[in-house]
Protein backbone atom coordinates (compact mmCIF):
# COMPACT_ATOMS: atom_id res chain seq x y z
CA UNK A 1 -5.75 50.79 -17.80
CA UNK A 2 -5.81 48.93 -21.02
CA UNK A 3 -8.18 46.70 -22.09
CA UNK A 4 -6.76 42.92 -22.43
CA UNK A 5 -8.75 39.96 -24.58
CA UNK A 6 -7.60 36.44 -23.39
CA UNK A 7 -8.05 34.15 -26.60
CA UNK A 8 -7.98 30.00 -25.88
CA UNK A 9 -6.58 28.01 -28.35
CA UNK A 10 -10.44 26.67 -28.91
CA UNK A 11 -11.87 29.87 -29.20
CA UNK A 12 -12.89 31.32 -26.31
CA UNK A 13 -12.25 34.88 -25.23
CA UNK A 14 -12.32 36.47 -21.50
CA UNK A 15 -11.86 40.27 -21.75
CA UNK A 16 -9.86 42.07 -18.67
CA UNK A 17 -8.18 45.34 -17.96
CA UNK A 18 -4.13 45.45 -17.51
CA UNK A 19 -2.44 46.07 -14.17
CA UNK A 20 1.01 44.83 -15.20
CA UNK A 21 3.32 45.00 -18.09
CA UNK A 22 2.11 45.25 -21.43
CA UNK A 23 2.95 42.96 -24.11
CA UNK A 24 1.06 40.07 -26.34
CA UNK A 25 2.27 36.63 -24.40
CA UNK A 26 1.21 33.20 -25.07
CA UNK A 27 1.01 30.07 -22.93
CA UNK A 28 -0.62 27.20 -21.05
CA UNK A 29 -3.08 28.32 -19.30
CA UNK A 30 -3.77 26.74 -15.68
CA UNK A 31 -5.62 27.72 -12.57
CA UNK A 32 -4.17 27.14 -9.46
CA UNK A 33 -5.91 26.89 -6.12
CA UNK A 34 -4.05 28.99 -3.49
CA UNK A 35 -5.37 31.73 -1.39
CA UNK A 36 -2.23 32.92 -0.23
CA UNK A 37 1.49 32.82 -1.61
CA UNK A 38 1.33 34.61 -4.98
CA UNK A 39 5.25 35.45 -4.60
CA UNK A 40 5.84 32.33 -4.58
CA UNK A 41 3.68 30.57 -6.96
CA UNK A 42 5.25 33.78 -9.46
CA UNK A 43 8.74 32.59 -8.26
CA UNK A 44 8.30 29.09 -8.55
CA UNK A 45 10.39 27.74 -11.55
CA UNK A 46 7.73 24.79 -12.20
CA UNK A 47 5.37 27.27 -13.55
CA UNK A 48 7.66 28.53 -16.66
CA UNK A 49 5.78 29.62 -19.42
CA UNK A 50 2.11 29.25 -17.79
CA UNK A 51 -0.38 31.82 -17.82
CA UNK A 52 -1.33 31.34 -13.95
CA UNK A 53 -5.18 31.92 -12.74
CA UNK A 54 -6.02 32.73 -9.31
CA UNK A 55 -8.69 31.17 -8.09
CA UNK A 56 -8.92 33.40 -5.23
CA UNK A 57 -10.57 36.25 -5.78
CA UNK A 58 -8.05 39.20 -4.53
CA UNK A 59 -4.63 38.90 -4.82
CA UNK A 60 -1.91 41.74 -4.25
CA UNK A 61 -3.56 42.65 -0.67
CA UNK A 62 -0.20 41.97 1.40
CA UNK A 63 2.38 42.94 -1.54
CA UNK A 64 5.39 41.85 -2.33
CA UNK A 65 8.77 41.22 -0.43
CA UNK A 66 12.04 43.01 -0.97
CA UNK A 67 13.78 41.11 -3.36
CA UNK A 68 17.37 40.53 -2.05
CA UNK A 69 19.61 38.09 -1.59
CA UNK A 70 21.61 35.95 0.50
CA UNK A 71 25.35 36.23 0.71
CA UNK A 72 25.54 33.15 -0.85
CA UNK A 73 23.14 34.06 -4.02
CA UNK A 74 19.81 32.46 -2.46
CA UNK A 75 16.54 34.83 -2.51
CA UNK A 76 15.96 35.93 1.34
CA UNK A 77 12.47 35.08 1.29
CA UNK A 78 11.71 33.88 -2.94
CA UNK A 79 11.77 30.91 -4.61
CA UNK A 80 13.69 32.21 -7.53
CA UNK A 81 15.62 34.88 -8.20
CA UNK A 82 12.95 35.76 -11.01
CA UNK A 83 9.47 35.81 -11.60
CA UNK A 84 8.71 32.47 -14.36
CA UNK A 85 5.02 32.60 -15.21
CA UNK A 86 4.28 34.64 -18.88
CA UNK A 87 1.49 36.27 -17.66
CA UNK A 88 -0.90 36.57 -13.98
CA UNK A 89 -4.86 36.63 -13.82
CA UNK A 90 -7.20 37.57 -11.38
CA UNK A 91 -10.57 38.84 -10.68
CA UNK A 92 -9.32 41.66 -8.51
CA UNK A 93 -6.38 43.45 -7.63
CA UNK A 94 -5.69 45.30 -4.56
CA UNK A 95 -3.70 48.42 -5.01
CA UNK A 96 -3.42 48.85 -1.78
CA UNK A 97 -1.45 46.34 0.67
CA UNK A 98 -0.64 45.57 3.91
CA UNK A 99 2.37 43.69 5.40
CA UNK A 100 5.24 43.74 7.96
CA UNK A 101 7.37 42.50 5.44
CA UNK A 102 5.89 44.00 2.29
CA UNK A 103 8.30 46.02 0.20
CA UNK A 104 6.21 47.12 -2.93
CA UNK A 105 2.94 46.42 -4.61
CA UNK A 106 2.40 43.49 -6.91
CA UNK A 107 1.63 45.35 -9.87
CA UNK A 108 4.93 47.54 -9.34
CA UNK A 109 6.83 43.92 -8.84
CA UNK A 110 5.13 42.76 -12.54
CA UNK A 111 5.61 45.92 -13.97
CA UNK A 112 9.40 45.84 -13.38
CA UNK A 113 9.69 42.58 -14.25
CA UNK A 114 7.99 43.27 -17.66
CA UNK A 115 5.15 40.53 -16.64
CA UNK A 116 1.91 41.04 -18.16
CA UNK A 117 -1.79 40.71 -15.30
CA UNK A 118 -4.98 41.10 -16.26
CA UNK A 119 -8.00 42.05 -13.53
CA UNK A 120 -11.35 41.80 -14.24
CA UNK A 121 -11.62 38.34 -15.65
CA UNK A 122 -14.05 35.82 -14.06
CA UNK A 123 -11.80 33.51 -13.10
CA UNK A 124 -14.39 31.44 -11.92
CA UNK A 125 -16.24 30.45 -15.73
CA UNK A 126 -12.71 30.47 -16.76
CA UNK A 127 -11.28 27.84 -14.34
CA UNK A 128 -14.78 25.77 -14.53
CA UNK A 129 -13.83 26.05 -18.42
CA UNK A 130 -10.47 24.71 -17.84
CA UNK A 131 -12.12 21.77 -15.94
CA UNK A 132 -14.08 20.72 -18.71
CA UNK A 133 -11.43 21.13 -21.51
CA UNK A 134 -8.37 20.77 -20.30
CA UNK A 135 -5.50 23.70 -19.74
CA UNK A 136 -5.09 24.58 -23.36
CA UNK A 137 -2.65 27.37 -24.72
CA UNK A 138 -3.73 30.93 -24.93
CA UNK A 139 -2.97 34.43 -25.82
CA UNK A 140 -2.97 37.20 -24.26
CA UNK A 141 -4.38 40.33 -26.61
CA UNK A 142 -3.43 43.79 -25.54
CA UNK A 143 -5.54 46.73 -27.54
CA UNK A 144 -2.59 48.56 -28.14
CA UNK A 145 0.04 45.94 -29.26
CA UNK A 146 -0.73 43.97 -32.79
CA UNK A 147 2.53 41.98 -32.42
CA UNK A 148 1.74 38.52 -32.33
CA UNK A 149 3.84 36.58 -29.79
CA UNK A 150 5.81 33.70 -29.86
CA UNK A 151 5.23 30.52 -28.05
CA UNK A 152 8.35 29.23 -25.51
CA UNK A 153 8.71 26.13 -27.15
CA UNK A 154 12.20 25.85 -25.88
CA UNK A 155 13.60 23.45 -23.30
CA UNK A 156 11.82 24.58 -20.03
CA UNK A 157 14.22 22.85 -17.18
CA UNK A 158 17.34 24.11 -19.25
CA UNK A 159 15.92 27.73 -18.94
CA UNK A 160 15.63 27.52 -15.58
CA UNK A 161 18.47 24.81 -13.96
CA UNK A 162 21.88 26.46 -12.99
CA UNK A 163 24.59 26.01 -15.62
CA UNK A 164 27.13 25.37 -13.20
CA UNK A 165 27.68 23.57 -10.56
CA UNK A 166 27.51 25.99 -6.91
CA UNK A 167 27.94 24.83 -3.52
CA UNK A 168 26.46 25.88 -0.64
CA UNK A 169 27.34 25.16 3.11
CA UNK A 170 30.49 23.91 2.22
CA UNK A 171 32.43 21.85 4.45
CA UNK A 172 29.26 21.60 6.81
CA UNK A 173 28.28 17.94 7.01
CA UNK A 174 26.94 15.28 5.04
CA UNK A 175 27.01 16.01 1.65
CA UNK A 176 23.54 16.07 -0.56
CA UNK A 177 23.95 16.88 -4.74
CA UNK A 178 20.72 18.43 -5.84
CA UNK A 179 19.92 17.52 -9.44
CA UNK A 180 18.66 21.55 -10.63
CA UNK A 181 15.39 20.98 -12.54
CA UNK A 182 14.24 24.21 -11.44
CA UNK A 183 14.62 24.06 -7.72
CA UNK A 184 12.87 25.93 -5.57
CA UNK A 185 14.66 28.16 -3.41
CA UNK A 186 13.33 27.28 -0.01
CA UNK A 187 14.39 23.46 -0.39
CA UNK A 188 17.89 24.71 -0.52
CA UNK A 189 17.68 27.23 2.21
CA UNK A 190 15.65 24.22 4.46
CA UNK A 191 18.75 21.79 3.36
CA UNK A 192 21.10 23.97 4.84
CA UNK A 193 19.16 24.86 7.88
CA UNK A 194 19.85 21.18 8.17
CA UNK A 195 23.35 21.35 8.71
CA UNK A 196 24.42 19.51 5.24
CA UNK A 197 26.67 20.18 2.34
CA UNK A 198 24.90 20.48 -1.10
CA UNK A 199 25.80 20.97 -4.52
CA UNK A 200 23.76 21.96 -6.68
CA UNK A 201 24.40 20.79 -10.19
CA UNK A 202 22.52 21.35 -13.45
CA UNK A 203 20.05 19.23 -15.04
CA UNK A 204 22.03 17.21 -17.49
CA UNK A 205 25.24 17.15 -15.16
CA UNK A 206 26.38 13.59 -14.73
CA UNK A 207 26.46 13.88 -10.89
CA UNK A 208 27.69 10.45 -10.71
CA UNK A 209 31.10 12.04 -11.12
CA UNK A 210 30.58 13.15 -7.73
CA UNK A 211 31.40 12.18 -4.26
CA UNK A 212 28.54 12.84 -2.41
CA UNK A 213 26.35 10.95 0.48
CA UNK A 214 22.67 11.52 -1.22
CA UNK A 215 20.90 13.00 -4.06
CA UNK A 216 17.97 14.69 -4.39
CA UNK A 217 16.09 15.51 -7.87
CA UNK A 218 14.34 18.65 -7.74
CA UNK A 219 11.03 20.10 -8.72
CA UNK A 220 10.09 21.82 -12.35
CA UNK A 221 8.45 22.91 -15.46
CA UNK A 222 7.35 20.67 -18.41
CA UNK A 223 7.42 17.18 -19.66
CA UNK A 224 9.78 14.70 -18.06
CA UNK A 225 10.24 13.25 -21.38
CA UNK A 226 12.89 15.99 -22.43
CA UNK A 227 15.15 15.82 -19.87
CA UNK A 228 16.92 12.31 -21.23
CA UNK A 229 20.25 13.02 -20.03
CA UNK A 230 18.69 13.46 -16.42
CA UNK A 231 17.16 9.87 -16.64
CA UNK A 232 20.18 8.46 -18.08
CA UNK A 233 22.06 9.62 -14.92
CA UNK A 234 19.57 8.63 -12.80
CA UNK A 235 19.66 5.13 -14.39
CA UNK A 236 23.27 4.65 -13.67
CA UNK A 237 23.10 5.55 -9.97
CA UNK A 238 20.22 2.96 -9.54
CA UNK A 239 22.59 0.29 -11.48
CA UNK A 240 25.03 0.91 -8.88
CA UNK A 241 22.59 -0.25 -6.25
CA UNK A 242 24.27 1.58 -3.50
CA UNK A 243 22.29 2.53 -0.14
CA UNK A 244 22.87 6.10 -0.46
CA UNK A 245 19.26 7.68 0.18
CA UNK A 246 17.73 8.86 -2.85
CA UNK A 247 14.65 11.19 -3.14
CA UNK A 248 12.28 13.13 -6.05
CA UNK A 249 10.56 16.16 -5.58
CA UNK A 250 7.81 16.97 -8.26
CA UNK A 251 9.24 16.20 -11.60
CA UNK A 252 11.43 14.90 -10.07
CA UNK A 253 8.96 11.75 -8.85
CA UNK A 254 8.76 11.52 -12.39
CA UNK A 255 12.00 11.50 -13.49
CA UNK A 256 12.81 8.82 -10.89
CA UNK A 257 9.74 6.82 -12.78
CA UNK A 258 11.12 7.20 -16.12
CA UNK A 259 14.02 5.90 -15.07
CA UNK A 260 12.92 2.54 -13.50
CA UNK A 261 10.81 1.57 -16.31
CA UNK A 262 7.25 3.71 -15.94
CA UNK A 263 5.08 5.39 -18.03
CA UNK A 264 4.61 9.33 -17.19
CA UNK A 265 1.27 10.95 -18.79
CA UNK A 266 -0.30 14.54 -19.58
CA UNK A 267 -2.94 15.16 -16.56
CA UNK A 268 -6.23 16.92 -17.91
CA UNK A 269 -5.31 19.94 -16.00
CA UNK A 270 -2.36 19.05 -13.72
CA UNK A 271 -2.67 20.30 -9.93
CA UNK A 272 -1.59 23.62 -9.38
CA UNK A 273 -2.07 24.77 -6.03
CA UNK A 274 -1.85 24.47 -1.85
CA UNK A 275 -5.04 22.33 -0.84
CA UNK A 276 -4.14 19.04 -2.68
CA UNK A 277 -5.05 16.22 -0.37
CA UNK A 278 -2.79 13.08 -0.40
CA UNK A 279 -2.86 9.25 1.02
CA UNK A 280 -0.28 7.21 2.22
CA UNK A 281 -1.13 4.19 0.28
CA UNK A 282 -2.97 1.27 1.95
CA UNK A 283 -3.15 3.41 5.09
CA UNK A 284 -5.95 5.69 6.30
CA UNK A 285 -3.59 8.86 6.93
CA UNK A 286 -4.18 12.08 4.92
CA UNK A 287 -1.93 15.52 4.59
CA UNK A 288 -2.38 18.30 2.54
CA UNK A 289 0.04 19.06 0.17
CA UNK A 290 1.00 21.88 -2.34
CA UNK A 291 2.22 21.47 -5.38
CA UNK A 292 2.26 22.51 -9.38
CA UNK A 293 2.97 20.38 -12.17
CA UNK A 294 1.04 19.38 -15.48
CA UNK A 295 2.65 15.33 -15.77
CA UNK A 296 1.71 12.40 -13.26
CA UNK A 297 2.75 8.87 -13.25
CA UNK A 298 1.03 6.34 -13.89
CA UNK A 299 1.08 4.02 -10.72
CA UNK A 300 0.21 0.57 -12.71
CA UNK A 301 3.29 0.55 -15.22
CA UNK A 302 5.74 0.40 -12.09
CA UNK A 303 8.30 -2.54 -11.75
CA UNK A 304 7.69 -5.01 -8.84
CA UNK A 305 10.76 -3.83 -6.79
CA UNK A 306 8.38 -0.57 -6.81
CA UNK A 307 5.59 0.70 -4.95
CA UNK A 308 3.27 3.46 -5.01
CA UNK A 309 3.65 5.87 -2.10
CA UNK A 310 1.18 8.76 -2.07
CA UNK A 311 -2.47 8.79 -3.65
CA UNK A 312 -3.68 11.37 -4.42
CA UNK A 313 -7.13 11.75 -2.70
CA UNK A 314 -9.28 13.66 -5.48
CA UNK A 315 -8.68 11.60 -8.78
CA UNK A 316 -6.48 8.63 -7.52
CA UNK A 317 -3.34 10.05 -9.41
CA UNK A 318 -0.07 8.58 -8.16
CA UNK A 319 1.22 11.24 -5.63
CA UNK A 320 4.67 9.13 -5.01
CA UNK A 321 6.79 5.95 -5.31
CA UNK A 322 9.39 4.15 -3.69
CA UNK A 323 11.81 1.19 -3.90
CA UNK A 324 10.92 -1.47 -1.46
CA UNK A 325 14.36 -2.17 -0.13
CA UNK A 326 16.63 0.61 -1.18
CA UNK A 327 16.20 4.03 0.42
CA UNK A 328 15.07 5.27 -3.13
CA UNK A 329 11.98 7.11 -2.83
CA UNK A 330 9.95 10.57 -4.44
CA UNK A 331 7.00 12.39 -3.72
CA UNK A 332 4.34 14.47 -6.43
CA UNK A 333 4.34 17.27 -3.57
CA UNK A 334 6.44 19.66 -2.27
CA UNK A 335 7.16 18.63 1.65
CA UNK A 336 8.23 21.71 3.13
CA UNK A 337 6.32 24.38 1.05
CA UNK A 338 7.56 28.14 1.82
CA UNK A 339 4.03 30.00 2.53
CA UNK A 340 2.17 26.68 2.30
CA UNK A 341 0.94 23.62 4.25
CA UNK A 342 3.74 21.28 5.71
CA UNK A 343 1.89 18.45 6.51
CA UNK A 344 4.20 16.16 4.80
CA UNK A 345 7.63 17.38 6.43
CA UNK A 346 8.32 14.52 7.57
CA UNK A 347 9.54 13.27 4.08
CA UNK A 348 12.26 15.67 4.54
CA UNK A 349 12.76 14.73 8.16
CA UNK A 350 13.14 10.89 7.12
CA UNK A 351 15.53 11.78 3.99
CA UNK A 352 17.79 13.48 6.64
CA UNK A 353 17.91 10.83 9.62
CA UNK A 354 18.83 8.20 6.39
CA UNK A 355 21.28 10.72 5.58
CA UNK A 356 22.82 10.64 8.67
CA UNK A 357 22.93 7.26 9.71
């Protein structure tokens, strides 16, 4: 196994061993706080271009799941079709792995998917480091490649949205368009366990085109500040002041913020994980939530006709906001989370008996 050097942009170094592909990567490096789902956090579009850290000490123990598809081009049990993360770490790997449903090992998954992992690392200093300072971009220093690697500065949600509109469930029900920031897999496969229509359009699509009953606006990667065109379209179904149902997911929350007139900021070191604990605001009710993004809004720049929704319980972050008429509303969180906590399915439950009525 090769030796691998993980350099911070402020210096610092952990040293590793490889267990994955092997190629110089660079990237924002965060830590995220699951113990189980590593398919999915790999397969989660929202975490394009990171350089993920386990917290958890051994990963790879149950493997990975066969990676086929749905008739209709959905993953049968991913959120992507693709793994999105540059680059995994971890303190330890297990080679070996146990599962009903396992298919292959993680590092054969990685390998094959030319995604760099490093073992080894204490992922504990490192995350504690990350605290402190802030995820900061990194590189990832094989001892056998002297390339230097290029940073994905390109548009993250445009990598990873559709770039076409598909359809799924067609001729089902009530029909939902689902905004493609990066959408996680399982939202769509919940949707049309649901019994509804939905088309899935890509990010800068003007849905309002459309003839549709809802919309949702989906989870992903970077700063809500490049996806103008999204807002713009967002902006101009809110003008219309209709009392179709509306509802954010992840970025999208923020999107939906941007577009009423609120300020969206960096967060120190975003919160990347499946334990984040959440408040509905002004009430004494709290669900656990997962979730994996790197922007929050900021709950005190909202218009009047706006309220915030969710807190979240750790650092008082805005976790969600919502129109106080309209049936306009977005969450931080992800509410049904494939391998995660679904404390907060009743979001989805609510979006679907507005939908219906």
């Amino acid at each position: 196994m090769s030796k691998v050097t993980l350099k911070l942009s402020d210096g610092t170094c952990f040293e590793g061993v490889s267990i994955g592909y092997e190629k110089n990567v660079t990237g924002e490096v965060v830590f995220n706080t699951t113990m189980i789902g590593y398919p999915e956090v790999l397969t989660d579009a929202g975490a394009r271009g990171q350089i993920v850290v386990m917290t958890y000490p051994l990963i790879g123990n149950y493997g990975v799941p066969a990676c086929s598809e749905q008739e209709n081009g959905l993953s049968d049990y991913l959120d992507s079709n693709a793994i999105h993360p540059a680059a995994l770490i971890m303190t330890e790997y297990s080679p070996e792995y146990s599962h009903w449903n396992a298919n292959e090992s993680l590092a054969q998954w990685l390998i094959r998917e030319q995604i760099p992992a490093v073992m080894g690392i204490d992922t504990r200093a490192l995350t504690k480091h990350l605290r402190e300072k802030g995820s900061m971009q990194a590189t990832l220093f094989f001892e056998n490649d002297n390339t230097l690697p290029k940073a994905n500065d390109e548009h993250l949600v445009a990598q990873v949205s559709c770039t076409q509109p598909i359809t799924y469930n067609s001729g089902a029900g009530k029909k939902v368009v689902l905004v493609d920031c990066g959408v996680k897999q399982s939202i769509i496969r919940y949707l049309i366990g649901r019994g509804v229509e939905v088309t899935r359009v890509p990010w800068d699509y003007d849905f309002n085109t459309l003839t549709f009953d809802a919309l949702i606006i989906s989870n992903g990667p970077g700063n809500p500040e490049e996806c103008q065109p999204t807002i713009a379209h967002i902006q101009s179904f809110l003008a219309k002041g209709e009392d179709k149902p509306l509802l954010g997911l992840d970025l999208g929350n923020q999107l939906l913020a941007l577009a009423v007139g609120a300020k969206v900021y960096k967060h120190k070191y975003g919160h990347h994980g499946a334990t984040q604990p959440v408040q509905l605001a002004n009430e004494k009710r709290c669900f656990i939530t997962a979730q994996n993004h790197g922007y929050v809004v900021e709950g005190s720049t909202l218009p009047e006709e706006w309220s915030e929704w969710f807190i979240n319980m750790n650092d008082n972050t805005n976790e969600g906001i919502r129109h106080n008429q309209k049936p306009w509303m977005a969450v931080q969180f992800i509410p049904e989370m494939n391998c995660g906590p679904i404390d907060t399915e009743f979001v989805f439950n609510n979006f679907i008996e507005l939908l219906n009525k």
